[in-house]
PDB file of N, CA and C in Angstrom:
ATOM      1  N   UNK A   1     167.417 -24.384 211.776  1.00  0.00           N
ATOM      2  CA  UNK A   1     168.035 -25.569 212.256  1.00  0.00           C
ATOM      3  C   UNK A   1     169.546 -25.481 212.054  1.00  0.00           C
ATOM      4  N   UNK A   2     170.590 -25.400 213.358  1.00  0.00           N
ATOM      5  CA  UNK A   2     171.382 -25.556 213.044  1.00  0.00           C
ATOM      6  C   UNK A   2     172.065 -26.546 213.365  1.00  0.00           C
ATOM      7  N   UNK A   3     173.080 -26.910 212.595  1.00  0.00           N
ATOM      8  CA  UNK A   3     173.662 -28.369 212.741  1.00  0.00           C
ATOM      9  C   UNK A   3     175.135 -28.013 213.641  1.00  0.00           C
ATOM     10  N   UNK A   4     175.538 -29.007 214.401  1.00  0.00           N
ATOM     11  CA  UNK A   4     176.832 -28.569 215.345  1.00  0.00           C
ATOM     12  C   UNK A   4     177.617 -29.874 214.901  1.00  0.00           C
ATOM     13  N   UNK A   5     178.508 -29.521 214.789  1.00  0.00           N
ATOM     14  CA  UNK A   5     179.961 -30.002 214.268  1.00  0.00           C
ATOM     15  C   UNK A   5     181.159 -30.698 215.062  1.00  0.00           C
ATOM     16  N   UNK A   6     181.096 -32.427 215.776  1.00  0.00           N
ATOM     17  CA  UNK A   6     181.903 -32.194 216.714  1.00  0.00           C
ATOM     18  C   UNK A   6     183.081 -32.810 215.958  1.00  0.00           C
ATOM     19  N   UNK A   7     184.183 -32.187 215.763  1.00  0.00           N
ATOM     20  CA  UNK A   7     185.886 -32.684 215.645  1.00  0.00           C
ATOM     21  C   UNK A   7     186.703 -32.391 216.780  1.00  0.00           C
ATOM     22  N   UNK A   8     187.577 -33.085 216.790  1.00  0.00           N
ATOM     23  CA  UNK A   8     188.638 -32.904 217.372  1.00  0.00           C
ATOM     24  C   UNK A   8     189.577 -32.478 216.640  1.00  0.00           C
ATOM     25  N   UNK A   9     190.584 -31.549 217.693  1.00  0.00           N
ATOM     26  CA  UNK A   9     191.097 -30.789 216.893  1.00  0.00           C
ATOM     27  C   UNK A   9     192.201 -31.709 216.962  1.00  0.00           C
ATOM     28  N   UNK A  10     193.282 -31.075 216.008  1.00  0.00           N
ATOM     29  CA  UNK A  10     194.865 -32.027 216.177  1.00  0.00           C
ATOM     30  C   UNK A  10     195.757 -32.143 217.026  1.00  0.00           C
ATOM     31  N   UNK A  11     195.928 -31.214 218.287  1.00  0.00           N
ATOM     32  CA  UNK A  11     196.417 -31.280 219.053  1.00  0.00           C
ATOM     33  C   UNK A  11     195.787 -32.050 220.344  1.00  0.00           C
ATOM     34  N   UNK A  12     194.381 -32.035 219.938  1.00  0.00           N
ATOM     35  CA  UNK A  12     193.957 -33.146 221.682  1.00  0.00           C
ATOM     36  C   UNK A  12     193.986 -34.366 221.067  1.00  0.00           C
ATOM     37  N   UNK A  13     194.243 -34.633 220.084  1.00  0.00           N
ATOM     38  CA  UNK A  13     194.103 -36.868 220.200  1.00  0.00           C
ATOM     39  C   UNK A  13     195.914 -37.061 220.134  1.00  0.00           C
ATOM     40  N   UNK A  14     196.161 -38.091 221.064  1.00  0.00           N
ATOM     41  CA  UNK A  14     197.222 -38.310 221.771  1.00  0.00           C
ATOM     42  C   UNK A  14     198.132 -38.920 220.031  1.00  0.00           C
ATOM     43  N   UNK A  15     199.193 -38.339 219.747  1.00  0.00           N
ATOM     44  CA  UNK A  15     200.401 -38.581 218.837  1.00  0.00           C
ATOM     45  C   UNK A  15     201.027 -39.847 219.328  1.00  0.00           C
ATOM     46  N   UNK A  16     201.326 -41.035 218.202  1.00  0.00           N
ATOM     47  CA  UNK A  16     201.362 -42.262 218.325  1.00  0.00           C
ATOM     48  C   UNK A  16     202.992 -42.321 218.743  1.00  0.00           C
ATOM     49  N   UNK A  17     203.358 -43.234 220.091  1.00  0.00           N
ATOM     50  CA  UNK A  17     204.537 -43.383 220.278  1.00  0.00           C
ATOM     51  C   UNK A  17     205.545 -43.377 219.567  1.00  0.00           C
ATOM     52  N   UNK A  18     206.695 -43.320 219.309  1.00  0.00           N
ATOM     53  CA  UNK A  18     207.615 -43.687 218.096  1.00  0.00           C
ATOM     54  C   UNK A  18     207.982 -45.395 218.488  1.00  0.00           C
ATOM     55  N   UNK A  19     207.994 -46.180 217.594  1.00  0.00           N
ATOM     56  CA  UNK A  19     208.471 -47.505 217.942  1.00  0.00           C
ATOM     57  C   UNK A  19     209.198 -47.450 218.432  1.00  0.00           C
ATOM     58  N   UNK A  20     209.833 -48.432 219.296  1.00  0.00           N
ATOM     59  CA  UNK A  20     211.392 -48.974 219.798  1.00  0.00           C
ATOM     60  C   UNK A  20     212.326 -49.873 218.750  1.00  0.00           C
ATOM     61  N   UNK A  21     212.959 -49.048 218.218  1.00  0.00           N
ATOM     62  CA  UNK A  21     212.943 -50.390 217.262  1.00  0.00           C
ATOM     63  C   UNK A  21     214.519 -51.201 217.642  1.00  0.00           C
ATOM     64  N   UNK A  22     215.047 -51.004 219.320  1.00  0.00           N
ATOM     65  CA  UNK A  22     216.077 -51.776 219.307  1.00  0.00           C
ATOM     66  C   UNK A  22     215.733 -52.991 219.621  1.00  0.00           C
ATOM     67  N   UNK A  23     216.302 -54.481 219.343  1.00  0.00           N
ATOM     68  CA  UNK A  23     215.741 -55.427 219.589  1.00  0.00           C
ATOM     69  C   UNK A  23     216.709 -56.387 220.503  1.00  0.00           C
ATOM     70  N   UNK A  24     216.550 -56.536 221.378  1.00  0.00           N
ATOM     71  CA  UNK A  24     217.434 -56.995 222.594  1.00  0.00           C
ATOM     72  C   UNK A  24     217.789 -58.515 222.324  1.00  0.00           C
ATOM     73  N   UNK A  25     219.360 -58.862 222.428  1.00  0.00           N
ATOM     74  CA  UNK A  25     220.208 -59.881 222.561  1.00  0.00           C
ATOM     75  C   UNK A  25     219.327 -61.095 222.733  1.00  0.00           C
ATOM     76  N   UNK A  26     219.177 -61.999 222.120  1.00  0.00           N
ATOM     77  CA  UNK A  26     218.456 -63.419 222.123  1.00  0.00           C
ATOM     78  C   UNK A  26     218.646 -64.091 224.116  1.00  0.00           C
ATOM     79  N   UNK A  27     219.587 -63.961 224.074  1.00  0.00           N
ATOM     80  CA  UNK A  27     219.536 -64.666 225.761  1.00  0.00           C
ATOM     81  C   UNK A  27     219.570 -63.611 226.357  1.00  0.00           C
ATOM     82  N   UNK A  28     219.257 -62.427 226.184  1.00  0.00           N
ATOM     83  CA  UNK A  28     218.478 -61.729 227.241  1.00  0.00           C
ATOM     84  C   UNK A  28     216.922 -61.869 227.470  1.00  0.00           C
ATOM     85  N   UNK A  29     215.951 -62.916 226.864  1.00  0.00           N
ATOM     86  CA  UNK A  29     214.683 -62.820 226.911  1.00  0.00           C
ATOM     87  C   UNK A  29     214.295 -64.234 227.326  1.00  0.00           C
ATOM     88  N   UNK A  30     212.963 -64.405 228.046  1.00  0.00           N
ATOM     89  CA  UNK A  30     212.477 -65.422 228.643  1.00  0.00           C
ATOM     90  C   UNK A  30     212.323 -66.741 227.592  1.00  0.00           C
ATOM     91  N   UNK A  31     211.992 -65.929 226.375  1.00  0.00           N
ATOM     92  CA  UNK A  31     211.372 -66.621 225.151  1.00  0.00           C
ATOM     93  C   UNK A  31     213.199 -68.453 225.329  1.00  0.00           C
ATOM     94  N   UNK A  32     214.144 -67.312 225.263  1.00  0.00           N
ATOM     95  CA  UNK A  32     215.428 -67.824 225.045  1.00  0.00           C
ATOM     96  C   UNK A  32     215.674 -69.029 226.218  1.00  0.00           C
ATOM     97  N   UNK A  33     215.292 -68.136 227.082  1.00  0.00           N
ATOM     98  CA  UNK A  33     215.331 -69.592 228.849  1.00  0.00           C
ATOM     99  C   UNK A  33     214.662 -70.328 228.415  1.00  0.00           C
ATOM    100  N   UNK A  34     213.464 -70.374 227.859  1.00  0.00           N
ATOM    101  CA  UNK A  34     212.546 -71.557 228.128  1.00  0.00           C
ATOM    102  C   UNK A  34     212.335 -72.156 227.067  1.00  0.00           C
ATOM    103  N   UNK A  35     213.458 -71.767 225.834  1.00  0.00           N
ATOM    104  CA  UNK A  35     213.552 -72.900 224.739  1.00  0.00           C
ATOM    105  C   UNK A  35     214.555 -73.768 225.366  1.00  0.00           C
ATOM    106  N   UNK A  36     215.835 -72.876 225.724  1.00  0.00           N
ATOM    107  CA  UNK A  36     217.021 -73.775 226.278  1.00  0.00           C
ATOM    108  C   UNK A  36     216.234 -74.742 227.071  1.00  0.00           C
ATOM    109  N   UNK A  37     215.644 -74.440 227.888  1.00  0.00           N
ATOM    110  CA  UNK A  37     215.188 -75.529 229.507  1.00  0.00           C
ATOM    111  C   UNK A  37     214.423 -76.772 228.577  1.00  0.00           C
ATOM    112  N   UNK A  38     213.522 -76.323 227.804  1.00  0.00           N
ATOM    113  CA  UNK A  38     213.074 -77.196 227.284  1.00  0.00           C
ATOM    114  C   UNK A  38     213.590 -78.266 226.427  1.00  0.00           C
ATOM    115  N   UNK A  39     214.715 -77.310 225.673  1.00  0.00           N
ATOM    116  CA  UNK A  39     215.447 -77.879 225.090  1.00  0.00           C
ATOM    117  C   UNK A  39     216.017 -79.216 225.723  1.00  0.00           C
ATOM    118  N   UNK A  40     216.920 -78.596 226.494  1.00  0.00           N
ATOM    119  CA  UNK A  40     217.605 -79.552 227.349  1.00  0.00           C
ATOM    120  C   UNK A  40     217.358 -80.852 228.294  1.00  0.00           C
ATOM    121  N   UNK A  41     215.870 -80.630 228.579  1.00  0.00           N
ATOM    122  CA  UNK A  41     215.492 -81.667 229.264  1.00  0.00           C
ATOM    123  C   UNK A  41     214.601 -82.452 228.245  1.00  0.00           C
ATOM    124  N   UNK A  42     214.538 -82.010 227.221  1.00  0.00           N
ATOM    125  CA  UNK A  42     214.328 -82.981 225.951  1.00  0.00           C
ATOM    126  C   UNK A  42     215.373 -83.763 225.438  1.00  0.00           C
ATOM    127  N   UNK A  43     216.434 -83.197 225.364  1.00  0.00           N
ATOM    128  CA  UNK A  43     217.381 -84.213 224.808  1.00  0.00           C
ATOM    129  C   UNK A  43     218.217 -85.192 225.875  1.00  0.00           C
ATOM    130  N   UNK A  44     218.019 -84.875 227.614  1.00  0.00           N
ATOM    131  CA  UNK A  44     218.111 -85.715 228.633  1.00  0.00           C
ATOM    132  C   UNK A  44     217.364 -86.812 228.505  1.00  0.00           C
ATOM    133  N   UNK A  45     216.465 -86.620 228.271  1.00  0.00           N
ATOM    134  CA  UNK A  45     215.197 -87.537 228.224  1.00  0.00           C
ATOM    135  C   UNK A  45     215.782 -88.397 226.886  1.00  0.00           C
ATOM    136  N   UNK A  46     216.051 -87.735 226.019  1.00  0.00           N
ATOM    137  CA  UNK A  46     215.824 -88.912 224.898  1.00  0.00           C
ATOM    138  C   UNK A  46     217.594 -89.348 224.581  1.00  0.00           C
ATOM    139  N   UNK A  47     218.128 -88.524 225.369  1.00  0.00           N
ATOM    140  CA  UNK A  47     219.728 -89.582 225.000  1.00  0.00           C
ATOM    141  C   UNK A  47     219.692 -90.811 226.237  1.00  0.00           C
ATOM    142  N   UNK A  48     218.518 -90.357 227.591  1.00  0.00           N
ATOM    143  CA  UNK A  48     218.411 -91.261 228.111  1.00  0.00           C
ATOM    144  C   UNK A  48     219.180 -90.919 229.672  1.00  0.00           C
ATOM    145  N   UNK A  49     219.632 -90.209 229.733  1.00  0.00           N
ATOM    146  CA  UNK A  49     220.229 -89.405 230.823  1.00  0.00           C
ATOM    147  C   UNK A  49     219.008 -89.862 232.192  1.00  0.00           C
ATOM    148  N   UNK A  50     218.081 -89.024 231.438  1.00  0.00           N
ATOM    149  CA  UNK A  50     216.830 -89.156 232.504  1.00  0.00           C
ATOM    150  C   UNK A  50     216.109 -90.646 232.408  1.00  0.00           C
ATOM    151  N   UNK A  51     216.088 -91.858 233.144  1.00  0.00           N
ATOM    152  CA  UNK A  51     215.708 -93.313 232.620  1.00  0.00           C
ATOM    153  C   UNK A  51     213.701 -93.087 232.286  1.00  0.00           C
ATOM    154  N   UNK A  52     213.565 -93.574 231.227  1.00  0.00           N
ATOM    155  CA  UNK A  52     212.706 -93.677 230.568  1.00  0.00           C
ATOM    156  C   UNK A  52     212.406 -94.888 230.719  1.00  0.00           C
ATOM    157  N   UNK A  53     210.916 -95.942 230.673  1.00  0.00           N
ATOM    158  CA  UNK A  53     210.757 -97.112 230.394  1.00  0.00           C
ATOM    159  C   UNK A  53     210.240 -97.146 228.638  1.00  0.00           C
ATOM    160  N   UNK A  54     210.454 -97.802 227.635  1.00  0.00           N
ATOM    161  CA  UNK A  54     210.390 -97.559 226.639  1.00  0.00           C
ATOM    162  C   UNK A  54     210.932 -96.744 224.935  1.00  0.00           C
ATOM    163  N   UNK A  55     210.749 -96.759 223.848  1.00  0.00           N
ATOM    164  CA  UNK A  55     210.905 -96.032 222.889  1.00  0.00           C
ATOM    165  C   UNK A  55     209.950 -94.441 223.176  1.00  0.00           C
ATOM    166  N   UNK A  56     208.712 -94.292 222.910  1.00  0.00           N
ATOM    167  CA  UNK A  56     207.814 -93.539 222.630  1.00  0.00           C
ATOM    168  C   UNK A  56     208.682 -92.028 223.309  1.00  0.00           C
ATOM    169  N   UNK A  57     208.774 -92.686 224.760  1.00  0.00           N
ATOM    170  CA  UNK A  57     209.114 -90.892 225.259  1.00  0.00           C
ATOM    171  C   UNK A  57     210.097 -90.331 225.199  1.00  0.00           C
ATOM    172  N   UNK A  58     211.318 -91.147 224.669  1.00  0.00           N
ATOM    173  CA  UNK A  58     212.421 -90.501 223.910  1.00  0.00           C
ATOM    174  C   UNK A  58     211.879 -90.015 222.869  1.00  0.00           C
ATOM    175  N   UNK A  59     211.237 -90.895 222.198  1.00  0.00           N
ATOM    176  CA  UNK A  59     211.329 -90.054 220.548  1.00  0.00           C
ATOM    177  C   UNK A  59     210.342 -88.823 220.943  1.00  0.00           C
ATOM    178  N   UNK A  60     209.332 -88.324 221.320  1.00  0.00           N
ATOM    179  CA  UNK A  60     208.804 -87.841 221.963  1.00  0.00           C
ATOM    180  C   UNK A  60     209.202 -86.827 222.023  1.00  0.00           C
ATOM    181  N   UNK A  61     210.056 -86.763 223.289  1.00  0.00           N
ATOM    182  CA  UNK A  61     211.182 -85.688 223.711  1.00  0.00           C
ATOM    183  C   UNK A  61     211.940 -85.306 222.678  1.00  0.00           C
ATOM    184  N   UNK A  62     212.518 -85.902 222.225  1.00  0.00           N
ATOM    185  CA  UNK A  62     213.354 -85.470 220.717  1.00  0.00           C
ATOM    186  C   UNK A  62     212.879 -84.618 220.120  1.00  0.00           C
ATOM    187  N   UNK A  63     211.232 -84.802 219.875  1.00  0.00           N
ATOM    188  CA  UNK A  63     210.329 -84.224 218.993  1.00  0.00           C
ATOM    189  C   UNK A  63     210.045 -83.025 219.436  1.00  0.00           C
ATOM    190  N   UNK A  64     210.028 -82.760 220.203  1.00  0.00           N
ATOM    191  CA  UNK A  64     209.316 -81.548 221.261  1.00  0.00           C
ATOM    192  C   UNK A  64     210.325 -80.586 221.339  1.00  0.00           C
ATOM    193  N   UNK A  65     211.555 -81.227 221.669  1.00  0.00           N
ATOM    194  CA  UNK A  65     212.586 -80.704 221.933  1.00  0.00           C
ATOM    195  C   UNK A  65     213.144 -80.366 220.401  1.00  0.00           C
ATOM    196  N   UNK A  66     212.883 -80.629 219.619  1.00  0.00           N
ATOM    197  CA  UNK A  66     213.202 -79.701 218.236  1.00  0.00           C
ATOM    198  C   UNK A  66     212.054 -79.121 217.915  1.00  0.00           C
ATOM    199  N   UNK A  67     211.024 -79.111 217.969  1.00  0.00           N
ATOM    200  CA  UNK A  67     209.942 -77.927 217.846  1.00  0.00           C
ATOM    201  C   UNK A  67     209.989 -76.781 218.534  1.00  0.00           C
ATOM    202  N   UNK A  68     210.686 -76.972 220.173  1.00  0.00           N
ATOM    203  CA  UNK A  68     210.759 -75.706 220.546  1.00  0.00           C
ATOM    204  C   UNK A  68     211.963 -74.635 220.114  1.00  0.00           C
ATOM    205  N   UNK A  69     212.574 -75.736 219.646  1.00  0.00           N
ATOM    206  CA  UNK A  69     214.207 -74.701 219.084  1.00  0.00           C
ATOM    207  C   UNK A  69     213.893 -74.094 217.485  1.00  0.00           C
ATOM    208  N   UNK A  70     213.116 -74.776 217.201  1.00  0.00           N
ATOM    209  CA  UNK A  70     212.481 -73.859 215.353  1.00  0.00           C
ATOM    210  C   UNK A  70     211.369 -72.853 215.987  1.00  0.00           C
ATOM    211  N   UNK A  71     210.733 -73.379 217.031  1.00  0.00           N
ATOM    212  CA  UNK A  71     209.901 -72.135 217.359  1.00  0.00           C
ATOM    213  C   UNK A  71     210.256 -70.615 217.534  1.00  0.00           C
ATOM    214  N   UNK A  72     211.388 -70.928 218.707  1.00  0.00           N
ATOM    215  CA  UNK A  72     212.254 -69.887 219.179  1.00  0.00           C
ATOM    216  C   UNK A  72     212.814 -69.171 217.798  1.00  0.00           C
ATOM    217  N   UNK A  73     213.349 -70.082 216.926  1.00  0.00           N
ATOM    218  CA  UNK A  73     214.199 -69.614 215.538  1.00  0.00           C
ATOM    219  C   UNK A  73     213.160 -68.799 214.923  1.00  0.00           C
ATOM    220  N   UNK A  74     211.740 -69.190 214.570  1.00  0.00           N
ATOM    221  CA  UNK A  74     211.188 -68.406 214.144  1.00  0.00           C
ATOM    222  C   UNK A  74     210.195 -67.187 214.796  1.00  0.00           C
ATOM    223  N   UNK A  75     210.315 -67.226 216.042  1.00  0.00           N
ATOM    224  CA  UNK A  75     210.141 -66.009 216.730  1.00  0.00           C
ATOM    225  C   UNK A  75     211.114 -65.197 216.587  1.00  0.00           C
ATOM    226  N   UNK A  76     212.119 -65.441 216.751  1.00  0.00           N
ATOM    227  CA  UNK A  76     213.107 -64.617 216.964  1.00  0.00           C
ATOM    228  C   UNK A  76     213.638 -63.791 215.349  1.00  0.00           C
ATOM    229  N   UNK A  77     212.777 -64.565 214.182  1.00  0.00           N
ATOM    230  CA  UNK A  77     213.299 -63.972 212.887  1.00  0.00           C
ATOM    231  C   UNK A  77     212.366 -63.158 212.759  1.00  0.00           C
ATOM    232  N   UNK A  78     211.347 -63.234 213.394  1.00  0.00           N
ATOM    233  CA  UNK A  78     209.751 -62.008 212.917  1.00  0.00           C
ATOM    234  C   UNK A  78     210.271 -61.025 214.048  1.00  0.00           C
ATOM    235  N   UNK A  79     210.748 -61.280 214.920  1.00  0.00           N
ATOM    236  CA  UNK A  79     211.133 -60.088 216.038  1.00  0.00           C
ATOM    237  C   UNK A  79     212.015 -58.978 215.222  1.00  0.00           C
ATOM    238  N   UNK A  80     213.043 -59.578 214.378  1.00  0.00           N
ATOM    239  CA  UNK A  80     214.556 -58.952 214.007  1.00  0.00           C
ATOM    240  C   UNK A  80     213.681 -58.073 212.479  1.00  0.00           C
ATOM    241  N   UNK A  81     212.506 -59.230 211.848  1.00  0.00           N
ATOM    242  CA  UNK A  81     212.114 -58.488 210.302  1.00  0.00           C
ATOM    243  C   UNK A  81     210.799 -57.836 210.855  1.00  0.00           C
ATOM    244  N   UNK A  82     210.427 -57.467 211.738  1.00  0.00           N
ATOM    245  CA  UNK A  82     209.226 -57.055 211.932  1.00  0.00           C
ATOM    246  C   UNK A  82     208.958 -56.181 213.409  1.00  0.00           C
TER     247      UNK A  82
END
């Protein structure tokens, strides 16, 4: 009985890319447009620019509109440490 042995050798399994590790300019990326946009039409909304009936959807907007700018902040710090 003989037993057969399958390995691969080291040269056929494909060698792992080298990272990229440059990390491209904050407003060069979509992530960056669509905090600004959001940004911005959050704080239209809640300085009132855009007419609102009520409190709620200003504060609202306010709210939203600073969640997406800490979001971005903390995407953008795991991008730069990681």
């Amino acid at each position: 009985m003989d037993t057969v042995q399958t390995t691969t050798p080291a040269a056929a399994t494909p060698a792992a890319a080298p990272a990229d590790t440059a990390v491209k300019p904050g407003y060069k990326t979509t992530e960056f447009w669509m905090t600004a946009g959001a940004t911005v039409v959050g704080l239209a909304i809640a300085s009132g620019i855009v007419p609102e009936t009520g409190m709620w959807p200003k504060i609202v907007a306010l709210v939203v509109s600073a969640f997406a700018a800490m979001g971005y902040t903390v995407s953008r710090t795991a991008v730069k440490n990681g």
